[in-house]
Protein backbone atom coordinates (compact mmCIF):
# COMPACT_ATOMS: atom_id res chain seq x y z
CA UNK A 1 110.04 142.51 142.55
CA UNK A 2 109.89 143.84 138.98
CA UNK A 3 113.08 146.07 137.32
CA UNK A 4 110.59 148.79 136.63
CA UNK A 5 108.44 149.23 139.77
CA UNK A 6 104.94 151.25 138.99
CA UNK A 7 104.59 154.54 140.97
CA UNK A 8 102.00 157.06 141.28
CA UNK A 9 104.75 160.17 140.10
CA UNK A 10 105.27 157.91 136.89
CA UNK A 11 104.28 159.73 133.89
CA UNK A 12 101.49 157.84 132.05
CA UNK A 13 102.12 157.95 128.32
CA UNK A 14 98.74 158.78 126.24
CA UNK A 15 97.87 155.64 123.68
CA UNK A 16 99.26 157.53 120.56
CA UNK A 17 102.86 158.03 122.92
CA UNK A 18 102.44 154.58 124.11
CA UNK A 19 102.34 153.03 120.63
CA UNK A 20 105.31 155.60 119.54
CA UNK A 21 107.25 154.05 122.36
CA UNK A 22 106.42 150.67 121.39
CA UNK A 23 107.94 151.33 117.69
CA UNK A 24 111.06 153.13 119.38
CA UNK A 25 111.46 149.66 120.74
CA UNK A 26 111.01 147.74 118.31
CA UNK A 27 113.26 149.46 116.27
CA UNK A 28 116.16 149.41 119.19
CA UNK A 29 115.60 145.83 119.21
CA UNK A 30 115.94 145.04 115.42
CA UNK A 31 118.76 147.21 115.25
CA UNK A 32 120.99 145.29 117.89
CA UNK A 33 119.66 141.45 117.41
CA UNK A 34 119.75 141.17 113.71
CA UNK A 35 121.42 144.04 111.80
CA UNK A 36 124.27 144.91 114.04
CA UNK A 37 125.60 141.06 114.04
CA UNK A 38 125.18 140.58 110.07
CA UNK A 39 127.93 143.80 109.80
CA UNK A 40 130.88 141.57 110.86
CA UNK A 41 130.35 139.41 108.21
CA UNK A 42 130.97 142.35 105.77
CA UNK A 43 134.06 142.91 107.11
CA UNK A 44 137.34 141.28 104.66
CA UNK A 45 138.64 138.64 106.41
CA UNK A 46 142.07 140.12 105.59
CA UNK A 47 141.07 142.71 108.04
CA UNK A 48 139.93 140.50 110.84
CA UNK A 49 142.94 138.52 110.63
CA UNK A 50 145.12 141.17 111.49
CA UNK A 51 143.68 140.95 115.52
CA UNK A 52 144.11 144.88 115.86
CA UNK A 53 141.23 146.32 117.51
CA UNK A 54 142.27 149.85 116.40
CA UNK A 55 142.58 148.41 112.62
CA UNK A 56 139.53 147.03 112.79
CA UNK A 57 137.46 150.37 114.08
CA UNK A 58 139.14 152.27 111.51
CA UNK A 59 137.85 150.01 109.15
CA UNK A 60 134.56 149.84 110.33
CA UNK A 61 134.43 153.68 110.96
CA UNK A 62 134.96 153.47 106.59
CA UNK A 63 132.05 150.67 105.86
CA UNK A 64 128.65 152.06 104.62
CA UNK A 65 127.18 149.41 105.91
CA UNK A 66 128.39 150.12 109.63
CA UNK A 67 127.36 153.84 109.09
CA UNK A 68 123.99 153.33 108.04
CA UNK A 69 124.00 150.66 111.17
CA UNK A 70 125.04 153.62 113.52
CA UNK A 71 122.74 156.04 112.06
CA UNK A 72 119.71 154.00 112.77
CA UNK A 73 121.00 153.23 116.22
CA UNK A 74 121.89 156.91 116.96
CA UNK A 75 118.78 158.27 115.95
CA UNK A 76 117.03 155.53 117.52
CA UNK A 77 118.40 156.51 121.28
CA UNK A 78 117.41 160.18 120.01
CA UNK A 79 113.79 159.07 119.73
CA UNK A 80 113.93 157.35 122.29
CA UNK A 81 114.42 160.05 124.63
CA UNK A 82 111.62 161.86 122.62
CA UNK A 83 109.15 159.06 123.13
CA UNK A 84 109.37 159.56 127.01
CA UNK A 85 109.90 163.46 127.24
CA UNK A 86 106.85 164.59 126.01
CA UNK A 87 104.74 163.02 129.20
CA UNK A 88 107.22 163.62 131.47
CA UNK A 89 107.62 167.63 130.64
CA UNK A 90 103.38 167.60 130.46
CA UNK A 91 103.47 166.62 133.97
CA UNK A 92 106.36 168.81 134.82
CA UNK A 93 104.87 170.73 136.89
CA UNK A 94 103.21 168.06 139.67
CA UNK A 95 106.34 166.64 139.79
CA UNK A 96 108.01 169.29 140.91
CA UNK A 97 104.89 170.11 143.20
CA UNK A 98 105.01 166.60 144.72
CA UNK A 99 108.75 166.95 145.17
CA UNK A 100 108.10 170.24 147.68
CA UNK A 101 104.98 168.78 149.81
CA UNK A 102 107.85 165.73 150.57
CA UNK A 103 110.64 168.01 151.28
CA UNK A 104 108.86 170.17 153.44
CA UNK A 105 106.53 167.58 155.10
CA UNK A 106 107.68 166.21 158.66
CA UNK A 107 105.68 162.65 157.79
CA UNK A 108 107.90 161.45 155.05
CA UNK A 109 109.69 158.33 155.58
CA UNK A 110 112.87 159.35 154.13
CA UNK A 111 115.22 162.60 153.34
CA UNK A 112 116.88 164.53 150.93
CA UNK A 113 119.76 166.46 151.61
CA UNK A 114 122.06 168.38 148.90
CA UNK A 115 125.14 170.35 148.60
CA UNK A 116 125.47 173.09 146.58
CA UNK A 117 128.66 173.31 146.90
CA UNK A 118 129.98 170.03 145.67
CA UNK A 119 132.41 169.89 142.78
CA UNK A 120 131.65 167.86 139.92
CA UNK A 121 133.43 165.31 137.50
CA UNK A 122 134.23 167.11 134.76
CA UNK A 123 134.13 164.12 132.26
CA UNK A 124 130.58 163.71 132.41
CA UNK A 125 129.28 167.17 133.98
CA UNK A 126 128.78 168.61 130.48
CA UNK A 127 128.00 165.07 128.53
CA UNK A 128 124.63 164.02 127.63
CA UNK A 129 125.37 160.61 129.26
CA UNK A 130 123.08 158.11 126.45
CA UNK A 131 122.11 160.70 124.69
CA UNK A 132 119.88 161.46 127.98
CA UNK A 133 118.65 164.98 126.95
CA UNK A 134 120.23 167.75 129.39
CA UNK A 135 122.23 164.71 130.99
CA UNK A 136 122.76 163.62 134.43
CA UNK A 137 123.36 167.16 135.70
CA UNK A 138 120.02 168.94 134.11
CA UNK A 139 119.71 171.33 137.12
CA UNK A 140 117.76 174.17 135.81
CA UNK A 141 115.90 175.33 139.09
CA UNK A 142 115.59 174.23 142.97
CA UNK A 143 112.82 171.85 142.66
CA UNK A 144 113.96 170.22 138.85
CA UNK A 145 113.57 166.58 138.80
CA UNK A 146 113.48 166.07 135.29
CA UNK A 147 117.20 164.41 134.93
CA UNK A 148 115.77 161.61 136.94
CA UNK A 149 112.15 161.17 135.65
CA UNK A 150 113.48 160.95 131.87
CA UNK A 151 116.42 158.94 133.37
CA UNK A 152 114.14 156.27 134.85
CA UNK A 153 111.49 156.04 131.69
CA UNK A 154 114.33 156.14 129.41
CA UNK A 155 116.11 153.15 130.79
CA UNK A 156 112.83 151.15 130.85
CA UNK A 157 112.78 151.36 126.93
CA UNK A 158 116.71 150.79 126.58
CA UNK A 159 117.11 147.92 128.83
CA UNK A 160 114.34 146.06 127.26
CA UNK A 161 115.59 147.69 123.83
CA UNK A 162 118.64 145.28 124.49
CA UNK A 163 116.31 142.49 125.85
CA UNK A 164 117.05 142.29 129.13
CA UNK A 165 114.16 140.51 131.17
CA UNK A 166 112.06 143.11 133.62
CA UNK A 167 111.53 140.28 136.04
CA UNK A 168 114.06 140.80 138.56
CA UNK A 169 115.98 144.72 139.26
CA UNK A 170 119.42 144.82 139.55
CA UNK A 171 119.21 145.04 143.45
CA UNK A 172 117.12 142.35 144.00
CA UNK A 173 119.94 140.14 141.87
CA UNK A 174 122.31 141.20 144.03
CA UNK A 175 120.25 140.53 147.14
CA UNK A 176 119.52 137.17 145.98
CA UNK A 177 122.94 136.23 145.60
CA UNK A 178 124.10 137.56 149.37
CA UNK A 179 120.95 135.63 150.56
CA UNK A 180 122.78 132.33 148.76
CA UNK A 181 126.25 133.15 150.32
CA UNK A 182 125.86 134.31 153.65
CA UNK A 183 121.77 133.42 154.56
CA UNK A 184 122.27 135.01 158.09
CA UNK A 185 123.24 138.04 156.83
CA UNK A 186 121.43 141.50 157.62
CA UNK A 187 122.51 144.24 157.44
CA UNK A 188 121.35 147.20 159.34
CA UNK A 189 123.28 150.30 158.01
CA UNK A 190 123.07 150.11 153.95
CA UNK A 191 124.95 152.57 151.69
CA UNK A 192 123.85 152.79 148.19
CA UNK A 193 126.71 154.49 146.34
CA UNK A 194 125.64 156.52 142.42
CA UNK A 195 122.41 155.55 143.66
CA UNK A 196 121.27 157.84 140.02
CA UNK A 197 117.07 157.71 140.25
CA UNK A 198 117.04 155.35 143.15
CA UNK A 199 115.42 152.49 141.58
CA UNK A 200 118.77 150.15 143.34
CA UNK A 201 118.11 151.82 146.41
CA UNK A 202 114.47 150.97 147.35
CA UNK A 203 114.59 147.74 146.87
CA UNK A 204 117.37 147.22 150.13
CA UNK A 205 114.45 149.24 152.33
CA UNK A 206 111.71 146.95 151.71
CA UNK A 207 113.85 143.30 152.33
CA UNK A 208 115.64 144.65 155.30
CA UNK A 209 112.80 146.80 156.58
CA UNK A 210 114.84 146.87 159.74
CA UNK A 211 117.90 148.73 158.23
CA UNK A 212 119.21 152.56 157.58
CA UNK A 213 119.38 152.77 153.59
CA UNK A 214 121.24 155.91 152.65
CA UNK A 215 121.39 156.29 148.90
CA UNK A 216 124.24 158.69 147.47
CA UNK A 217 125.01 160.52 143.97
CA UNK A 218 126.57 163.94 142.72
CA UNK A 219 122.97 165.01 140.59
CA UNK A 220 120.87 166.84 142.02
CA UNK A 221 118.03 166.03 139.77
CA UNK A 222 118.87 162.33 139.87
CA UNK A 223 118.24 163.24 143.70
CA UNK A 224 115.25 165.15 143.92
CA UNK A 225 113.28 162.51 141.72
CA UNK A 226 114.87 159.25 143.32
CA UNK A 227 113.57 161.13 147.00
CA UNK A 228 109.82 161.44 145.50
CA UNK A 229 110.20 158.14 143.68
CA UNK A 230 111.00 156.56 147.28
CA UNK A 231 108.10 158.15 149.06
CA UNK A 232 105.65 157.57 146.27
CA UNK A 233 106.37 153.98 147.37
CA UNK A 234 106.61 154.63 150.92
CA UNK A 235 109.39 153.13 150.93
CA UNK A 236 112.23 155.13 153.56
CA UNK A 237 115.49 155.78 151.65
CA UNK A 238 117.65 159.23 152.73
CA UNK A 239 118.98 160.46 149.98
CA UNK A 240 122.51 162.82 149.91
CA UNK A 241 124.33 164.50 147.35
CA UNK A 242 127.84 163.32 147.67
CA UNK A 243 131.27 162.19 146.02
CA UNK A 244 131.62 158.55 146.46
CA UNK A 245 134.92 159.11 146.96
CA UNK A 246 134.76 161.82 149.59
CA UNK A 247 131.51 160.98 151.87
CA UNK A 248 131.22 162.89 155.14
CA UNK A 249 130.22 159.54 156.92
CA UNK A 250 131.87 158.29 159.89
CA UNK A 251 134.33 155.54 160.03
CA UNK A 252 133.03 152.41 159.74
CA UNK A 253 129.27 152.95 159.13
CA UNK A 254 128.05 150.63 157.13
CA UNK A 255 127.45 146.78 157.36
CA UNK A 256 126.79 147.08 153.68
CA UNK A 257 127.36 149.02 150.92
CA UNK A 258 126.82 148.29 147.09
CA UNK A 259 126.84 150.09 143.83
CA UNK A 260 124.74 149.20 140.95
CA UNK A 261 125.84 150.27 136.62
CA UNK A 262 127.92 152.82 138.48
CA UNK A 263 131.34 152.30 137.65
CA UNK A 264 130.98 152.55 134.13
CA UNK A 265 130.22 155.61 134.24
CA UNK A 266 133.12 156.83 136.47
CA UNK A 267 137.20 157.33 135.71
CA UNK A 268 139.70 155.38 136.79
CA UNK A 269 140.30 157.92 139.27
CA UNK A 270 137.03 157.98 140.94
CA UNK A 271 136.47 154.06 140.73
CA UNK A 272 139.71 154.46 142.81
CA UNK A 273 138.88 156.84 145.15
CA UNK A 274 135.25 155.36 146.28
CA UNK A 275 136.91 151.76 146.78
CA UNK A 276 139.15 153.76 149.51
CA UNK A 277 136.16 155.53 150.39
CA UNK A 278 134.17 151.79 150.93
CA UNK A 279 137.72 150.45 153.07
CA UNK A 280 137.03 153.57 155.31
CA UNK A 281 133.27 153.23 155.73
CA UNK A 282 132.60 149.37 155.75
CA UNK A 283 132.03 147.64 159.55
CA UNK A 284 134.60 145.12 160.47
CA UNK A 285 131.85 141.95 159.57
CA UNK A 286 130.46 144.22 156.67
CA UNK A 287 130.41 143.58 152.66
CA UNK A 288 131.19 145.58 150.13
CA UNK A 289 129.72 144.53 146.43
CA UNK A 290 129.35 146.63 143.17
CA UNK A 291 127.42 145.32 140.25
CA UNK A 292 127.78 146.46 136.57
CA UNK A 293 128.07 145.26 132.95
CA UNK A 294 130.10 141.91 131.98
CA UNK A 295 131.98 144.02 129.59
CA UNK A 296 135.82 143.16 129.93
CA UNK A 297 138.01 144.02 126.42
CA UNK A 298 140.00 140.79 127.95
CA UNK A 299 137.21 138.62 127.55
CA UNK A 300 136.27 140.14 123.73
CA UNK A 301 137.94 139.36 120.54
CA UNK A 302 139.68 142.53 118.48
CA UNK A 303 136.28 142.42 116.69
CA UNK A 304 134.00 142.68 119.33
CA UNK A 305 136.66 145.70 121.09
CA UNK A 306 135.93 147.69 118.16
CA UNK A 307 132.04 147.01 117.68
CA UNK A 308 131.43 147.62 121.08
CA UNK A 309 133.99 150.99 121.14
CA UNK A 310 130.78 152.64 119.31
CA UNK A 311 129.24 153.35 122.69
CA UNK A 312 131.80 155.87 123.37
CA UNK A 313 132.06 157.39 119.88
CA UNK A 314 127.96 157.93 119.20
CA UNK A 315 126.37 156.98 122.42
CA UNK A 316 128.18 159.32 124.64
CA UNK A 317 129.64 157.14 127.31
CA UNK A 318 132.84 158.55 127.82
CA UNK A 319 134.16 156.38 130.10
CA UNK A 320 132.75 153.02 128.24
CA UNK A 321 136.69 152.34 127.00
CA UNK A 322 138.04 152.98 130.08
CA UNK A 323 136.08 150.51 132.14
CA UNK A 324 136.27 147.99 129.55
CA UNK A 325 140.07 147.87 130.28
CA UNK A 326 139.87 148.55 134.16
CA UNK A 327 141.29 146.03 136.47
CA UNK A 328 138.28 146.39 139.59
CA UNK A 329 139.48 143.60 141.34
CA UNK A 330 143.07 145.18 141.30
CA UNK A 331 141.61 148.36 142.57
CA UNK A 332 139.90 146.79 145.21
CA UNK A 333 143.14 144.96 146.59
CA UNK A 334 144.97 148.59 146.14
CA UNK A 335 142.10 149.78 149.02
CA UNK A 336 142.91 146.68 151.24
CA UNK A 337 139.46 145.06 150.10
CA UNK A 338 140.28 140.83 149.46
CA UNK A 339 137.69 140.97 146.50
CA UNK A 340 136.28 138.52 144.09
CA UNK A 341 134.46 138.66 141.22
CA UNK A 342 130.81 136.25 140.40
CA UNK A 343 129.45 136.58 136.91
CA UNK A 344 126.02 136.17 138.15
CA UNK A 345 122.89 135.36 136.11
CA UNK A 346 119.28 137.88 135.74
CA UNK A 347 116.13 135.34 136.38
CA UNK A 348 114.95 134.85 133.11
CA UNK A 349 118.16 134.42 131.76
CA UNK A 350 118.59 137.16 129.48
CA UNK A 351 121.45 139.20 131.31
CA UNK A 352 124.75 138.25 133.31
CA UNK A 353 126.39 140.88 135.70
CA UNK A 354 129.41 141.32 137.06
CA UNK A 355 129.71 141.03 141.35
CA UNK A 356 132.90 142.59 142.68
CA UNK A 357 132.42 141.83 146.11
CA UNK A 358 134.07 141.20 149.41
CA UNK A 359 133.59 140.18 153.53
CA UNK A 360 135.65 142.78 154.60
């Protein structure tokens, strides 16, 4: 199965957007392989020696050379973003229009159900979240799915933009790797949890064609387009706008539930609360795994704790420092999960990710 599945609500760039993408990626690519490793080696040894991560950005924060380096990379992500709006908002409007035949149609395969009353995180509510224009919460009528069409084409360009192979999604890796440990396992009731544009979600419907995949996140626009995205594919996924950390689920629901590049994105607080959340909902024989980055300040040197702290200064992701410290595992004990952690490789070979995971 390929990361970035083709769908029919996919907006087709025209060749002179096409070839403007193809520079944005080029650029995104030159930018983090060669320049943005030669900048440590401007840095006086003197500096480096000292092991102080906070030294060190402050120092870097001062170098022209770094600036100039973060310029390029800023503006890069900012043309990014342009690269993929301009087919996306020219087919705006069948979007939407494809959106309302599915959630008024009785033949779909899946659902969509929202809350308008659900409260949301305020550290990311009014962030552009990568620079994404609008961010996550983009929410400017009943029927916008913009958030998650620009979400979806925009992390097509960045994930290959940091050369990470489009061979395998992020689901199927972690379906792979339950297939390995447990081959008899499958499971029935699946709970996708910050499901964002759904592209983790599908994925469970089509290799367990047998199982209930509910798909959850706090966006409604993230929502509406992951619904349409699913039934473009014919693929049944029921979307719901909820807290991870405060579903409305019954006890003990799920056989399975996973998150995918979620927790980065999430406080300490909320990582927190949806681990309870997974203790309360997961089946007796059920497992609980959540993917994301390898990115552990524990496993970095001083140096590589300040490069990296750049994300959260220019690339707004404001809680990039505060998962790079979190203890997951920790967590999961705290919620009476006996979790482990695999560092698990992409086919290809281009990507590890982290696999908190657990038989409950």
């Amino acid at each position: 199965m390929p990361r970035n599945e083709e769908h029919m609500i996919q907006a087709k760039p025209e060749a002179y957007e096409a070839s403007r993408q193809r520079f944005v990626l080029a650029l995104k690519q030159d930018l983090g392989r060669r320049l943005r490793s030669q900048i440590r080696d401007k840095v006086p040894s003197d500096i480096l020696e000292k092991k102080d991560s906070t030294i060190i950005e402050d120092y870097l924060e001062s170098m022209p050379e770094r600036n100039i380096w973060g310029r390029l990379s800023r503006s890069a992500q900012e043309l990014m973003w342009k690269s993929v709006a301009e087919p996306i908002f020219r087919k705006e409007e069948s979007l939407k229009s494809f959106y309302n035949t599915c959630k008024s149609s009785s033949s779909t395969k899946g659902s969509i159900e929202l809350d308008d009353n659900l409260q949301f995180p305020d550290e990311i509510f009014d962030t552009h979240v990568h620079v994404q224009p609008g961010g996550y919460f983009l929410n400017r009528s009943e029927d916008d799915i913009i958030a998650g069409a620009l979400y979806e084409a925009g992390g097509e360009i960045y994930s290959q933009g940091q050369s990470i192979d489009v061979n395998e999604s992020k689901a199927e890796l972690v379906i792979r790797f339950l297939k390995e440990k447990i081959p008899n396992f499958n499971p029935i009731e699946i709970l996708d949890m910050g499901c964002s544009a759904g592209a983790s979600s599908t994925p469970y419907a089509r290799i367990f064609p047998k199982a209930n995949v509910y798909a959850i996140d706090i966006a409604p626009g993230l929502l509406r387009y992951a619904h349409s995205r699913a039934e473009a594919l014919g693929v049944p996924v029921h979307f719901k706008q909820s807290d991870v950390g405060n579903t409305n689920f019954k006890d003990k629901s799920f056989d399975l539930i996973v998150s995918h590049n979620a927790m980065h994105e999430m406080s300490e607080k909320t990582v927190k609360n949806m681990m309870k959340e997974c203790k309360r909902l997961i089946k007796d024989d059920g497992i609980v795994l959540h993917q994301d980055v390898p990115f552990r300040n524990s496993e970095l040197d001083p140096y590589q704790q300040a490069d990296f702290a750049w994300e959260f200064y220019y690339n707004n992701e404001p809680c990039w420092k505060v998962y790079a410290d979190l203890d997951v595992l920790s967590l999961m004990h705290e919620a009476d999960l006996n979790a482990q952690c695999d560092r698990v490789q992409q086919l290809g070979g281009s990507m590890n990710w982290d696999l908190f995971w657990t038989k409950h």
